[in-house]
PDB file of N, CA and C in Angstrom:
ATOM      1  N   UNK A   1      91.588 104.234 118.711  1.00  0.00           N
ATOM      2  CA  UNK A   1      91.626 105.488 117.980  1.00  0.00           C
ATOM      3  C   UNK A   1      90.226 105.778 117.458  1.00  0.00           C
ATOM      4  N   UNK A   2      89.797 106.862 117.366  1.00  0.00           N
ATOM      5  CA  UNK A   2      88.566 107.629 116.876  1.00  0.00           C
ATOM      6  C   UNK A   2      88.550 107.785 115.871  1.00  0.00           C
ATOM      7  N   UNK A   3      87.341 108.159 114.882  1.00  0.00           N
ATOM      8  CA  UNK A   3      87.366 108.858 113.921  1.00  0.00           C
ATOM      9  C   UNK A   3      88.222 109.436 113.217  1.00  0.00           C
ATOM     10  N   UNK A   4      88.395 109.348 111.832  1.00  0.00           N
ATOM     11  CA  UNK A   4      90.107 110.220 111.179  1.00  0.00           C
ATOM     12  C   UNK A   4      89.302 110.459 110.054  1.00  0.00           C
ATOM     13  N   UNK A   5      89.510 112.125 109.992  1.00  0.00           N
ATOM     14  CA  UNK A   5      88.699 112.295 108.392  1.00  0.00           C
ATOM     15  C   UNK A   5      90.382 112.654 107.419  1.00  0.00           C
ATOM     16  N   UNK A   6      90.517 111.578 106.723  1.00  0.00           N
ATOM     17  CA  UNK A   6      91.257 111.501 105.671  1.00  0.00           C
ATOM     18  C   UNK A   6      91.620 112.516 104.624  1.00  0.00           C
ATOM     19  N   UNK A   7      92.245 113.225 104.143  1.00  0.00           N
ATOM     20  CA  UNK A   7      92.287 113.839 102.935  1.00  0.00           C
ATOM     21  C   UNK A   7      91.735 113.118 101.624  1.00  0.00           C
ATOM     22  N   UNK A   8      91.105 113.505 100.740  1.00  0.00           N
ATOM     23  CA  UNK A   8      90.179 113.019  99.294  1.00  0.00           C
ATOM     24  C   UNK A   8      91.674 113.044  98.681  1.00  0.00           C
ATOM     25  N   UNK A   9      91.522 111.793  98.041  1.00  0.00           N
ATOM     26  CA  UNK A   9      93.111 111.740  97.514  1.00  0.00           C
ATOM     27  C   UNK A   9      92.173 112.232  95.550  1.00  0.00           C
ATOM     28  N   UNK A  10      93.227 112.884  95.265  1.00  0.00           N
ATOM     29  CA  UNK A  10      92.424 113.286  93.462  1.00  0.00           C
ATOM     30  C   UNK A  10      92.689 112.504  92.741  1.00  0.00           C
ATOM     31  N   UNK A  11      91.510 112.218  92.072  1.00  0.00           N
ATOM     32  CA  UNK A  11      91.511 110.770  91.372  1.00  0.00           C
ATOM     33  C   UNK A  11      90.902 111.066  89.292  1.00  0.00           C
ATOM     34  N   UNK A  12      91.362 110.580  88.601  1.00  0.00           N
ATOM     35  CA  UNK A  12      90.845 110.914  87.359  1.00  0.00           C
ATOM     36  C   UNK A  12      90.066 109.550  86.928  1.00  0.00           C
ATOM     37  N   UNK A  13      88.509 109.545  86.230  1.00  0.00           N
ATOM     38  CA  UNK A  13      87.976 108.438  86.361  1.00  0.00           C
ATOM     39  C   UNK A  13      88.391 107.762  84.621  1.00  0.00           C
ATOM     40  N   UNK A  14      88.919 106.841  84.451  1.00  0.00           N
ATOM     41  CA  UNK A  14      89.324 105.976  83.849  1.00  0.00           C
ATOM     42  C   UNK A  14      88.837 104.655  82.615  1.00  0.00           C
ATOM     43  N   UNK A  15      88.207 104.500  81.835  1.00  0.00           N
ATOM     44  CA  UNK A  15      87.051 103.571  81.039  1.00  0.00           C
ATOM     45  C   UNK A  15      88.138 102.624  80.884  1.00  0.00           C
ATOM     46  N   UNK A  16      88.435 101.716  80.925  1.00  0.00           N
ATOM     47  CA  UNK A  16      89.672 100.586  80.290  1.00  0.00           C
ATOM     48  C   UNK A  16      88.678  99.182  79.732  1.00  0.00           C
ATOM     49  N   UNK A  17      89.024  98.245  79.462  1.00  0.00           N
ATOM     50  CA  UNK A  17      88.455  97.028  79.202  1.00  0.00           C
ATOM     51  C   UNK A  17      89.000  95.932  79.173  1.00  0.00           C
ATOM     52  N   UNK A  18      88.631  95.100  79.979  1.00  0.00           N
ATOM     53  CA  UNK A  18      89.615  93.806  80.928  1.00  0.00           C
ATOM     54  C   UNK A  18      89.087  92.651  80.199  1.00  0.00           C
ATOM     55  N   UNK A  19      89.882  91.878  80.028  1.00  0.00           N
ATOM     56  CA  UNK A  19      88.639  90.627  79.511  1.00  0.00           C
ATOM     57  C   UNK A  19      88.525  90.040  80.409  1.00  0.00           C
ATOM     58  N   UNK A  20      86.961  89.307  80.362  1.00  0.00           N
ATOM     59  CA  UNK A  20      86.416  88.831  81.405  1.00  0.00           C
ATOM     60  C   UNK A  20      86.749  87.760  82.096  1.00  0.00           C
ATOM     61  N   UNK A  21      87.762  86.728  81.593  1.00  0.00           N
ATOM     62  CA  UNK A  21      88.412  86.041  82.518  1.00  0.00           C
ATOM     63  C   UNK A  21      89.237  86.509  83.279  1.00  0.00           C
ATOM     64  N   UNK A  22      90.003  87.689  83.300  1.00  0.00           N
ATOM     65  CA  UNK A  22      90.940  88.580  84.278  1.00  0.00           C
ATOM     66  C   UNK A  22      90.283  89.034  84.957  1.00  0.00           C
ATOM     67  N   UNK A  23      88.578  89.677  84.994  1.00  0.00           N
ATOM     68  CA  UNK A  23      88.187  90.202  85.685  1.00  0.00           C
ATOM     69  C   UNK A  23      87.410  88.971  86.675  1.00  0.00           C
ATOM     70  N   UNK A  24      87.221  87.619  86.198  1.00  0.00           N
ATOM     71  CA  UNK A  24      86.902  86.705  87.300  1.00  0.00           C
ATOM     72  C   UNK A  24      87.921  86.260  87.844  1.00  0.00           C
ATOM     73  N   UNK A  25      89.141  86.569  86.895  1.00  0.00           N
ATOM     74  CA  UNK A  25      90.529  85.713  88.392  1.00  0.00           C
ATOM     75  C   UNK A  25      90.130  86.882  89.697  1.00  0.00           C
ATOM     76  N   UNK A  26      90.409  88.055  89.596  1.00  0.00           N
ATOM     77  CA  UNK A  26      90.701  89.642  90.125  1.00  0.00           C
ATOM     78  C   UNK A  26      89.359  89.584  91.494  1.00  0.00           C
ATOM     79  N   UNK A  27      88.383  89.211  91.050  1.00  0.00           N
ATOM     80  CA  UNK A  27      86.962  89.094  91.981  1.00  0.00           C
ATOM     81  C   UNK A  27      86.603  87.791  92.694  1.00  0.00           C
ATOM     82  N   UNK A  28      87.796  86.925  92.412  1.00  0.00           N
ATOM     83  CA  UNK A  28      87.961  85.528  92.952  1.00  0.00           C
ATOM     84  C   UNK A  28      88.950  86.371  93.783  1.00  0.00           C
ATOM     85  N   UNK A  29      90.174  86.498  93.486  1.00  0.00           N
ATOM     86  CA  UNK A  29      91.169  86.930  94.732  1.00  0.00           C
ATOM     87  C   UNK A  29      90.833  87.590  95.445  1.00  0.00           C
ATOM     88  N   UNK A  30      89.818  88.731  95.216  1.00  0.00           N
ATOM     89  CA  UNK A  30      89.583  89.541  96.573  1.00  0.00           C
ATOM     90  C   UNK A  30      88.211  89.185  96.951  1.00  0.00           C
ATOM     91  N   UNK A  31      88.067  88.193  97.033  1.00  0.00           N
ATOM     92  CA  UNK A  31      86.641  87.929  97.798  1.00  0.00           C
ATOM     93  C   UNK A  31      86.632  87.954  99.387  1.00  0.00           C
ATOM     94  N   UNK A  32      86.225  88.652 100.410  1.00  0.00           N
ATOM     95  CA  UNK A  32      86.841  88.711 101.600  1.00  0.00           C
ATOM     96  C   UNK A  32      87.650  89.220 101.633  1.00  0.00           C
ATOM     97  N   UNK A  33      88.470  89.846 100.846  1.00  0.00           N
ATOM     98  CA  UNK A  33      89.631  90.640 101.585  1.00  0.00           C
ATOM     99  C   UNK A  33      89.279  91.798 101.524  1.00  0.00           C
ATOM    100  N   UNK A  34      88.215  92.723 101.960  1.00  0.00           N
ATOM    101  CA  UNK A  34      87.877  94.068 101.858  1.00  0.00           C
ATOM    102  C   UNK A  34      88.185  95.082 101.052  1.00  0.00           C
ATOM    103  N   UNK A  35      88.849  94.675  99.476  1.00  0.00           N
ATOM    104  CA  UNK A  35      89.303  95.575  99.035  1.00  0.00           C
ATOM    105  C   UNK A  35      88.089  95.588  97.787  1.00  0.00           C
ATOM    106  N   UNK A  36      87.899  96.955  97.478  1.00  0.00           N
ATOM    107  CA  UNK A  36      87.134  96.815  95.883  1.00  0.00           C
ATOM    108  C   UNK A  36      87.947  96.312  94.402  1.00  0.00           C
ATOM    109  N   UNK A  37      87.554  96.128  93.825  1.00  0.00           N
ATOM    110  CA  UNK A  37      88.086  95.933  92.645  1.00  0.00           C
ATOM    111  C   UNK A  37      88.594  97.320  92.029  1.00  0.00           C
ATOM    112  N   UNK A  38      88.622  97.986  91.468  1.00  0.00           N
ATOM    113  CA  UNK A  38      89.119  99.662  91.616  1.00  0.00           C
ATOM    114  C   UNK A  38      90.551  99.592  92.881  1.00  0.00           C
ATOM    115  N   UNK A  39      90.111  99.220  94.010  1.00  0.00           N
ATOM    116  CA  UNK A  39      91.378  99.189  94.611  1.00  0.00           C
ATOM    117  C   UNK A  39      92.253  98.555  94.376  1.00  0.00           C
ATOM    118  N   UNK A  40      91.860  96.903  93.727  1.00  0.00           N
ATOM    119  CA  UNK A  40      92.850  96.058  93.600  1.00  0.00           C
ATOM    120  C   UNK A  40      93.986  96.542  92.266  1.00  0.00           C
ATOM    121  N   UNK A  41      92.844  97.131  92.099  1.00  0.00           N
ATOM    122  CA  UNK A  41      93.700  97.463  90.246  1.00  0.00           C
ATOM    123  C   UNK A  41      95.001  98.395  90.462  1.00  0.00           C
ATOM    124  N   UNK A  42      94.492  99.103  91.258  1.00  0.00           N
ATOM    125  CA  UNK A  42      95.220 100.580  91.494  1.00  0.00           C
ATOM    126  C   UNK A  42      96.697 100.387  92.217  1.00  0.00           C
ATOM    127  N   UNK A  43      96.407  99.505  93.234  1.00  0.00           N
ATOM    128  CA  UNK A  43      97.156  98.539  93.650  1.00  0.00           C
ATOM    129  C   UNK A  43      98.234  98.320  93.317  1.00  0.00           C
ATOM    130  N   UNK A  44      97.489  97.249  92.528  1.00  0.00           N
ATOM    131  CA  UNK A  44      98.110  96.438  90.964  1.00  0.00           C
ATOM    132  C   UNK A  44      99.191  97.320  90.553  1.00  0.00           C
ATOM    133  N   UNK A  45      98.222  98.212  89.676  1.00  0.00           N
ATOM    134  CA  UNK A  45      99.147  99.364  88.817  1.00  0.00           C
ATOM    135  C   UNK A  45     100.453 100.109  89.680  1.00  0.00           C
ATOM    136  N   UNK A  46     100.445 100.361  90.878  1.00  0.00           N
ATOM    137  CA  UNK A  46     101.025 101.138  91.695  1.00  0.00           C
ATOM    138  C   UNK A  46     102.437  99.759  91.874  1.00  0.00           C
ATOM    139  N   UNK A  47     102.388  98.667  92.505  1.00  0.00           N
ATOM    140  CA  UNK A  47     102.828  97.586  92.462  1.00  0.00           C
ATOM    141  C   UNK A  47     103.743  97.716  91.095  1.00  0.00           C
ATOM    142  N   UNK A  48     103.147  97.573  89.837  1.00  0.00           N
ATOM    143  CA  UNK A  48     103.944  97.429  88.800  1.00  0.00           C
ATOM    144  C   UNK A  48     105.170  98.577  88.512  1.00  0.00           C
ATOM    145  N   UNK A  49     104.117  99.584  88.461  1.00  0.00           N
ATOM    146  CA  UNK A  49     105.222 100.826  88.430  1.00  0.00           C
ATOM    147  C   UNK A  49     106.153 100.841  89.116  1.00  0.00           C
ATOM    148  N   UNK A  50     105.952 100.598  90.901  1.00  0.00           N
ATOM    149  CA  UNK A  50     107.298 100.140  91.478  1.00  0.00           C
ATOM    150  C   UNK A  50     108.307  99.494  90.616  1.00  0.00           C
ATOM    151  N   UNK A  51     108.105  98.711  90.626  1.00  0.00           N
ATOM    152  CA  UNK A  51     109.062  97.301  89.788  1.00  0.00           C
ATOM    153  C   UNK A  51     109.647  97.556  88.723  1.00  0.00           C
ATOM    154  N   UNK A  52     108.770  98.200  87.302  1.00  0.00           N
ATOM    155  CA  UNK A  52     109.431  98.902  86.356  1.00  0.00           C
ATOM    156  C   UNK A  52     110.452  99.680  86.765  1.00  0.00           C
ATOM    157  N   UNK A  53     110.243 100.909  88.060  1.00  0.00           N
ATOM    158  CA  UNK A  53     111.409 101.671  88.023  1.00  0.00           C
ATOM    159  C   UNK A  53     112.485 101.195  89.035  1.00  0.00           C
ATOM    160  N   UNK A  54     112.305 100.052  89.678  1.00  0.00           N
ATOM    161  CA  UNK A  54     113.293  99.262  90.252  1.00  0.00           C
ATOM    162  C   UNK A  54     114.268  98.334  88.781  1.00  0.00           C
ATOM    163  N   UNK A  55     113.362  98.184  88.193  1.00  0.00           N
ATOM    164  CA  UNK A  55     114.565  97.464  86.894  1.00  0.00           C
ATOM    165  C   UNK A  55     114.930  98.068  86.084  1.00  0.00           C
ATOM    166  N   UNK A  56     114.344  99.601  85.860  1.00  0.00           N
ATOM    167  CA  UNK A  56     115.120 100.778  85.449  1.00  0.00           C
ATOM    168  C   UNK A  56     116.528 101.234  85.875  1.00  0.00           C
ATOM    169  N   UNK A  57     115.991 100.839  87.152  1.00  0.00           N
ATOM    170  CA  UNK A  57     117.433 101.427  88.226  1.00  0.00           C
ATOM    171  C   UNK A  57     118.321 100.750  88.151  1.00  0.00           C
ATOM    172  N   UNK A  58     118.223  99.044  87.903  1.00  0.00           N
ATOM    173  CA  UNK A  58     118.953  97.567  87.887  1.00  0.00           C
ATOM    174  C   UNK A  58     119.525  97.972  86.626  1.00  0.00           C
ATOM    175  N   UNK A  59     119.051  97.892  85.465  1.00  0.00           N
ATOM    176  CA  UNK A  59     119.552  98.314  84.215  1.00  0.00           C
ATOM    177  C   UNK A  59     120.555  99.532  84.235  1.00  0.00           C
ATOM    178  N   UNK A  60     120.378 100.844  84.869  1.00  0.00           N
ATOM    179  CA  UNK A  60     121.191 101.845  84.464  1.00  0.00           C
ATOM    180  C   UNK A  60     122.885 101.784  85.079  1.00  0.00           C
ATOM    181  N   UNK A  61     122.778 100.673  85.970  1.00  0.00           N
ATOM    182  CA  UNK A  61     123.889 100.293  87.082  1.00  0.00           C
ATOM    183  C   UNK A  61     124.684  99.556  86.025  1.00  0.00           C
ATOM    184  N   UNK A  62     124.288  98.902  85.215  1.00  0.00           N
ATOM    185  CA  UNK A  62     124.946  97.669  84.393  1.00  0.00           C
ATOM    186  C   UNK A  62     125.635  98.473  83.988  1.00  0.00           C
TER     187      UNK A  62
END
């Protein structure tokens, strides 16, 4: 496959503050795996939110 120009996904830029041993586990795990740190987070965050509203859903069934 060739070239694919992607759509710019809209992004809002973010200041947070990690402490610095989370941010050396985070840059240990993705060493080699091509992802940035910004990606991993986003990831991350996207990952969690899943899960929250999967045990939202688990909970409202009870």
């Amino acid at each position: 496959m060739g070239f694919v120009i992607k759509p710019k996904k809209q992004t809002v830029m973010k200041n947070i503050r990690i402490p610095a041993k989370t941010v050396e586990r985070i840059e240990k795990a993705i060493e080699g795996k091509g992802v940035s740190f910004s990606g991993f987070v986003i990831q991350a965050c996207e990952f969690c939110l899943q899960e929250l509203n999967s045990n939202d859903d688990d909970t409202e069934e009870e």
